[in-house]
Protein backbone atom coordinates (compact mmCIF):
# COMPACT_ATOMS: atom_id res chain seq x y z
CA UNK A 1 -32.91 260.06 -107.49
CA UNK A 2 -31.37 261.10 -104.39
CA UNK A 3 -28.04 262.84 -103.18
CA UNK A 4 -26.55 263.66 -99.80
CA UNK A 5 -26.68 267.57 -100.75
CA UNK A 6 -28.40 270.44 -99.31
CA UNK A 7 -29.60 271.79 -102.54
CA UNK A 8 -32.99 270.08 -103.58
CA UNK A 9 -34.45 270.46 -107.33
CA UNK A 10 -37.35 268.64 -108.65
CA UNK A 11 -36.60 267.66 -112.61
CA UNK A 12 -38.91 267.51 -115.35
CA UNK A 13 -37.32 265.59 -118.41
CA UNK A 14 -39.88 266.40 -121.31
CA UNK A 15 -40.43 264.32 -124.26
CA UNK A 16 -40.94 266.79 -127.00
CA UNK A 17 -41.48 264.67 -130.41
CA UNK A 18 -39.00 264.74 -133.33
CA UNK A 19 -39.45 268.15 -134.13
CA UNK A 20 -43.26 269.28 -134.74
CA UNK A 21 -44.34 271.07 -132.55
CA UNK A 22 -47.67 269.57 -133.04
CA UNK A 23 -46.94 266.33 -131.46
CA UNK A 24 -46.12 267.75 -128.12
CA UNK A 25 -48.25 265.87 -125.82
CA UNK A 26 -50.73 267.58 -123.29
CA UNK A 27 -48.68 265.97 -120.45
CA UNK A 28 -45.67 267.61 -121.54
CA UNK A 29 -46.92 271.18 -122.30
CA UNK A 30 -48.21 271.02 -118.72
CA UNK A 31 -44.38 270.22 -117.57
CA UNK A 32 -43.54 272.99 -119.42
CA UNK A 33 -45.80 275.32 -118.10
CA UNK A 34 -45.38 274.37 -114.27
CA UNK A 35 -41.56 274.66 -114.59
CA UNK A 36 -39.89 277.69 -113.24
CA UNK A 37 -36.54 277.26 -115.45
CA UNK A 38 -35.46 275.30 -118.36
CA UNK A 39 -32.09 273.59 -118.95
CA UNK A 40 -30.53 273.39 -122.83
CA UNK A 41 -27.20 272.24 -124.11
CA UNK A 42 -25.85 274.62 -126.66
CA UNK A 43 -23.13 273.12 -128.85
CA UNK A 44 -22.36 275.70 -130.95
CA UNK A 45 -20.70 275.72 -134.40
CA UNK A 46 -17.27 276.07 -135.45
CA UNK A 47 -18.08 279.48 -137.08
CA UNK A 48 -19.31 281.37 -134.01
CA UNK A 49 -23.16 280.62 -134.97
CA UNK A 50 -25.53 279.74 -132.39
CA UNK A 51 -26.37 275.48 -132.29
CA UNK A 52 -29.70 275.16 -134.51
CA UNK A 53 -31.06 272.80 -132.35
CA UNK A 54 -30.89 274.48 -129.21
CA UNK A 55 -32.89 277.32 -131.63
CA UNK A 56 -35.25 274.90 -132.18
CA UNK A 57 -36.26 274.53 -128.86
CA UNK A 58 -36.77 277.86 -128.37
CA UNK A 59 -39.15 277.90 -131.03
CA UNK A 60 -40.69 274.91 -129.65
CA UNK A 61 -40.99 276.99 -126.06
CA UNK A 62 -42.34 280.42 -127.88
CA UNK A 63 -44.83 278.33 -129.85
CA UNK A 64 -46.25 276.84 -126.69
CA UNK A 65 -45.82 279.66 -123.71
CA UNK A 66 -47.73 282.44 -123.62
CA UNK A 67 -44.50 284.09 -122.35
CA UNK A 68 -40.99 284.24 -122.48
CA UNK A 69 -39.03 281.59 -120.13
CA UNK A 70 -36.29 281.61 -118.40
CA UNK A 71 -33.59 279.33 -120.51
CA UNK A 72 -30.16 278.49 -119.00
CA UNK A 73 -27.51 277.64 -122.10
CA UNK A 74 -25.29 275.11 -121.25
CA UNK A 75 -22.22 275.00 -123.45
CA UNK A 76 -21.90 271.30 -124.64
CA UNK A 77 -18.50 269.64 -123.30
CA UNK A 78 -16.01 268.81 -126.03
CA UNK A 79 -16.79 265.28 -127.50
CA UNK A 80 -13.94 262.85 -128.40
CA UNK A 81 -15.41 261.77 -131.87
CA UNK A 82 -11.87 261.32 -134.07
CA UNK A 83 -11.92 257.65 -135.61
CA UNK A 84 -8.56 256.41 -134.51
CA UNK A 85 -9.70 257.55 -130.62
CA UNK A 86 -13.18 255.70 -131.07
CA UNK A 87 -13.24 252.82 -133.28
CA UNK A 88 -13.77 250.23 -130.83
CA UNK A 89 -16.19 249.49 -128.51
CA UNK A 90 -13.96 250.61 -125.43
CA UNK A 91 -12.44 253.71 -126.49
CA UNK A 92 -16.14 254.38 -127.74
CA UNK A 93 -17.65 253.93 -124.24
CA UNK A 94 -14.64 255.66 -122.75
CA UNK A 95 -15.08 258.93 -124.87
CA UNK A 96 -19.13 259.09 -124.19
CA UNK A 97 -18.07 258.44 -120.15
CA UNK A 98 -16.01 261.45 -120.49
CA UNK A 99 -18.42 263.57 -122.17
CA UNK A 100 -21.25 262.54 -119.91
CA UNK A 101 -19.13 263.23 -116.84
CA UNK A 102 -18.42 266.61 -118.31
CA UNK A 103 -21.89 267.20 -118.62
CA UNK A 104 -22.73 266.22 -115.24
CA UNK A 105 -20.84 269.01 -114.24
CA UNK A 106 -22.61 271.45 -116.50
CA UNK A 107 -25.96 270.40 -115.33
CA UNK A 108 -25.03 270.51 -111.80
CA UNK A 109 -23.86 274.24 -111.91
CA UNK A 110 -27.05 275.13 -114.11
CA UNK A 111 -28.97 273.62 -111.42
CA UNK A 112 -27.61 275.67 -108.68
CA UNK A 113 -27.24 278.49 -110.55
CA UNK A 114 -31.61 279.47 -110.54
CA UNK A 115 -34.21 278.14 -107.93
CA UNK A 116 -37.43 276.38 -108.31
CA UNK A 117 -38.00 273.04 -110.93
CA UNK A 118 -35.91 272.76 -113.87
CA UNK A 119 -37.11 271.52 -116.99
CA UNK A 120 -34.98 269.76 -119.91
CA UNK A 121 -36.57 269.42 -123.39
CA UNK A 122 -35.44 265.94 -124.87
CA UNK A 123 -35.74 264.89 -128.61
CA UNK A 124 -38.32 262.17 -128.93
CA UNK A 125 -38.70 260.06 -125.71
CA UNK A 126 -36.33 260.74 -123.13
CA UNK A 127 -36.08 256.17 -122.74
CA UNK A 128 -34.92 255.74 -126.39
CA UNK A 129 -31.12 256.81 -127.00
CA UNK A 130 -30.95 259.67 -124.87
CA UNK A 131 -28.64 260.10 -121.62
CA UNK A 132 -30.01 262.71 -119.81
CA UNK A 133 -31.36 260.53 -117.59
CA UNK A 134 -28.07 258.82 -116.85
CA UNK A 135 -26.79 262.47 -116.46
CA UNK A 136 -28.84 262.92 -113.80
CA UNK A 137 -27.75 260.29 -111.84
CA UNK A 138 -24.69 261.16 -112.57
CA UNK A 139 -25.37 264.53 -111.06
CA UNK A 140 -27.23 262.83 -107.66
CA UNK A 141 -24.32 261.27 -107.15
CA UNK A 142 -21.70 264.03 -107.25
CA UNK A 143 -23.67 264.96 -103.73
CA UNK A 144 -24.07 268.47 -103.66
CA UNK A 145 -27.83 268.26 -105.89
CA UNK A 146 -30.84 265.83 -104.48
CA UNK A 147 -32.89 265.56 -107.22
CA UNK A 148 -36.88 264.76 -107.60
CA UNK A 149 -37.22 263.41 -111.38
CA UNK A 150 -40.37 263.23 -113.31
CA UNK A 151 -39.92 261.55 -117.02
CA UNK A 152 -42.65 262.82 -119.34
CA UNK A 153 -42.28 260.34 -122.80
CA UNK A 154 -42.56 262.25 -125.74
CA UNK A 155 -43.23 260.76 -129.68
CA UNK A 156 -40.18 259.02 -131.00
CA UNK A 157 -38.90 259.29 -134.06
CA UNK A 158 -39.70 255.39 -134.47
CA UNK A 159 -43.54 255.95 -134.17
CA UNK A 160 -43.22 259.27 -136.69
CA UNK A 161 -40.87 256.71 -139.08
CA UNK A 162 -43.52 254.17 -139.14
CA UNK A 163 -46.56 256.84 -139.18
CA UNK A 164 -45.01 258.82 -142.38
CA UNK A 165 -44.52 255.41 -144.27
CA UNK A 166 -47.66 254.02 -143.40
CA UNK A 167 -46.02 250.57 -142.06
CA UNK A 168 -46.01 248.32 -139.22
CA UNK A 169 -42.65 247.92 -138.10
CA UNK A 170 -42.26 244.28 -137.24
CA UNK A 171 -44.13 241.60 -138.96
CA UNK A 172 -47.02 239.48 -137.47
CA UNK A 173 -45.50 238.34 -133.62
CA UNK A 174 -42.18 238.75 -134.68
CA UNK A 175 -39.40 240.96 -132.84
CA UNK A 176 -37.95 244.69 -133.77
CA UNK A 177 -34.53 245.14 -132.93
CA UNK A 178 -33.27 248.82 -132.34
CA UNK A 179 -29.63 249.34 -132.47
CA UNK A 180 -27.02 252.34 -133.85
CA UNK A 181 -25.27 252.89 -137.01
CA UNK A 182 -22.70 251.76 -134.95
CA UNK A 183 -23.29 248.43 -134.36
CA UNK A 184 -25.87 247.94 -137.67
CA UNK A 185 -23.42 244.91 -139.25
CA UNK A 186 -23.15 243.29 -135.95
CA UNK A 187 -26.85 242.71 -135.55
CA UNK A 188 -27.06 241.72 -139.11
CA UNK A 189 -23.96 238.92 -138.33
CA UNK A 190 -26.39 237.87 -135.28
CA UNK A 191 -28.89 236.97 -137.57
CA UNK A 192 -31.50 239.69 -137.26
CA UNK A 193 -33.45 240.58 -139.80
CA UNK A 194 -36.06 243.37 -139.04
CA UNK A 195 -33.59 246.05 -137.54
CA UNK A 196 -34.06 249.57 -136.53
CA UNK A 197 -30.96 251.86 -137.04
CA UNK A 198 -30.86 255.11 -134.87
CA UNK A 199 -27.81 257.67 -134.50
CA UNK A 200 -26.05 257.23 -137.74
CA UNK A 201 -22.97 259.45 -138.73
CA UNK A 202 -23.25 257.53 -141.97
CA UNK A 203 -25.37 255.07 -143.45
CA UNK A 204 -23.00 252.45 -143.88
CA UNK A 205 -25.21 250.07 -145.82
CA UNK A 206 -22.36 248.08 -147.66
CA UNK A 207 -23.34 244.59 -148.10
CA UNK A 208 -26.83 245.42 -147.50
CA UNK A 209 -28.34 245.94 -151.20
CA UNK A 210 -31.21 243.48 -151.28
CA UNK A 211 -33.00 245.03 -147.84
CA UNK A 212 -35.31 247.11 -148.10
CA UNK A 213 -35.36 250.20 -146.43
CA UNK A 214 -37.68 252.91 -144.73
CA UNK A 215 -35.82 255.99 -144.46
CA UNK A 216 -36.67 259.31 -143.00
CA UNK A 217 -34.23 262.29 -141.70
CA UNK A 218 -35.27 265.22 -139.89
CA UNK A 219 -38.72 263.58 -139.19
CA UNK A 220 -41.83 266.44 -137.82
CA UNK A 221 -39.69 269.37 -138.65
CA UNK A 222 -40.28 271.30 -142.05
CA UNK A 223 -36.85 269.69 -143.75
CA UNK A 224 -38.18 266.65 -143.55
CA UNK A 225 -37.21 263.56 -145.65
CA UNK A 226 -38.12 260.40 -146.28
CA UNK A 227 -37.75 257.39 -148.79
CA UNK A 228 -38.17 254.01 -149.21
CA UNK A 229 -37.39 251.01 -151.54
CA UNK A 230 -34.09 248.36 -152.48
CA UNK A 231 -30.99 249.45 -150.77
CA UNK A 232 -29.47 248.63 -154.01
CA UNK A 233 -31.46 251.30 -155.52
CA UNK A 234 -31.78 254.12 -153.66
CA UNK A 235 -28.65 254.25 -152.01
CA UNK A 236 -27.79 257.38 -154.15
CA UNK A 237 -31.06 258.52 -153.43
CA UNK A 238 -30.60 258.10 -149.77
CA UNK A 239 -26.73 260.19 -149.16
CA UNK A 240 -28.35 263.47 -151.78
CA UNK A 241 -31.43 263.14 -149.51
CA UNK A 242 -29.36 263.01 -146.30
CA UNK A 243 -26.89 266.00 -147.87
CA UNK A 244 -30.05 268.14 -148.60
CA UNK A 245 -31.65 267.87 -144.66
CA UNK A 246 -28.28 268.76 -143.50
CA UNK A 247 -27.77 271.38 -145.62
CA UNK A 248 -31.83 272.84 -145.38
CA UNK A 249 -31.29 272.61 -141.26
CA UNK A 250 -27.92 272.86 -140.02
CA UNK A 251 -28.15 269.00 -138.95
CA UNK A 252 -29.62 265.74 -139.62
CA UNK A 253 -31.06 263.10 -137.63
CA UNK A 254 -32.08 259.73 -139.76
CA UNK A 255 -33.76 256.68 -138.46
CA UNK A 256 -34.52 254.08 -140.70
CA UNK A 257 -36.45 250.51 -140.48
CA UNK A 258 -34.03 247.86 -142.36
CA UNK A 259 -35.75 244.47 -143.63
CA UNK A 260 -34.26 241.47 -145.10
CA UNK A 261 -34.75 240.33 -148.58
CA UNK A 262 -37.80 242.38 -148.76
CA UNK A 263 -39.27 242.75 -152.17
């Protein structure tokens, strides 16, 4: 990842597991320890209160240094998410282009701002439905930052879904697909019929009552939830579940394993 700028920082992108900080690899606590600054998004909340995740992570850092690091907050770019500006595909794409270009910019200035290798702490693995990567680019090719990247995968909350219900997720040499809330009904119009649903602002199950589900929401962190059984039947089980993560944490992040006439 390479720019035309004078400024040179080498990137660590560290995997850092759902949210225990127990499944932190050994690879990535190394990254964390070689790195001379790290690099975290702060979105805020609408009352003035400091963005739980980006807490998180500093938990996740004091739990794992032996001393206190040098964190630059990024304030997190406004994020067109109103329905009537995002409802299709385009306008989607459009409004996370904008928000990832805005972001570029952050990261750049963070980057210039210290000296020595940066590190970013990433949810899960930094390959499955996170952008930083594509950030980076982003930032390469705004000129003024060559950067050296190193990925370091983390858990994902896929392998922690499947772990805490004690299933395989695809059947005997058949496929897994992985898709968003988003695009859940389209997949299921395609025909598939072992699907993986990540970034969900809802569940939007409708039509869906004889799958079965494996549900789990705030996987490796101590709010944890999980359940499984007949969409049907646990779809009130599923929004009070979802309600009491966000309420217990500040946020939720569910993932859930859908299956098609399941009994």
């Amino acid at each position: 990842m390479t720019g035309s700028g004078t400024t040179t920082r080498r990137v660590r992108l560290i995997g850092v597991g759902p949210g225990d900080p127990e499944q932190v690899t050994v690879q990535a606590l190394r990254a964390m320890r070689e790195v001379a600054f790290f690099v975290v998004t702060d979105k805020g909340r609408p009352d003035g209160s400091a963005d739980p995740l980006a807490h998180v992570r500093r938990r996740l850092l004091d739990r794992h240094l032996g001393y206190t690091p040098d964190v630059v907050h990024v304030p997190d770019p406004d994020r067109e998410r109103r329905p009537e500006r995002t409802a299709d595909t385009a306008s989607y794409e459009r409004a996370v282009a904008d928000w990832h270009s805005a972001r570029a910019v952050a990261f750049e200035e963070a980057l210039l701002a210290r000296r020595g290798d940066a590190g970013f702490l990433v949810w899960g693995d930094p390959a499955f439905y996170d952008s930083t990567i594509r950030i980076l680019d982003d930032v390469a090719a705004r000129g003024h930052v060559t950067i050296e990247l190193e990925v370091i995968p983390g858990i994902s909350s896929l392998q922690l879904l499947a772990a805490r219900h004690r299933i395989v997720l695809h059947e005997v040499g058949q496929p897994l697909h992985v898709t968003t809330g988003r695009r859940l009904h389209e997949a299921v119009e395609a025909g598939q019929d072992n699907i993986v649903v990540m970034l969900n602002r809802d569940l939007a199950l409708d039509g869906l009552d004889d799958w079965r589900i494996w549900w789990g929401a705030n996987l490796g962190t101590e709010h944890e939830e999980t359940i499984t059984g007949r969409v049907g039947d646990v779809r009130p089980d599923l929004e009070a579940a979802r309600a009491r993560a966000r309420e217990a944490a500040g946020w939720v992040m569910d993932v859930f394993l859908l299956r098609r006439g399941t009994a």
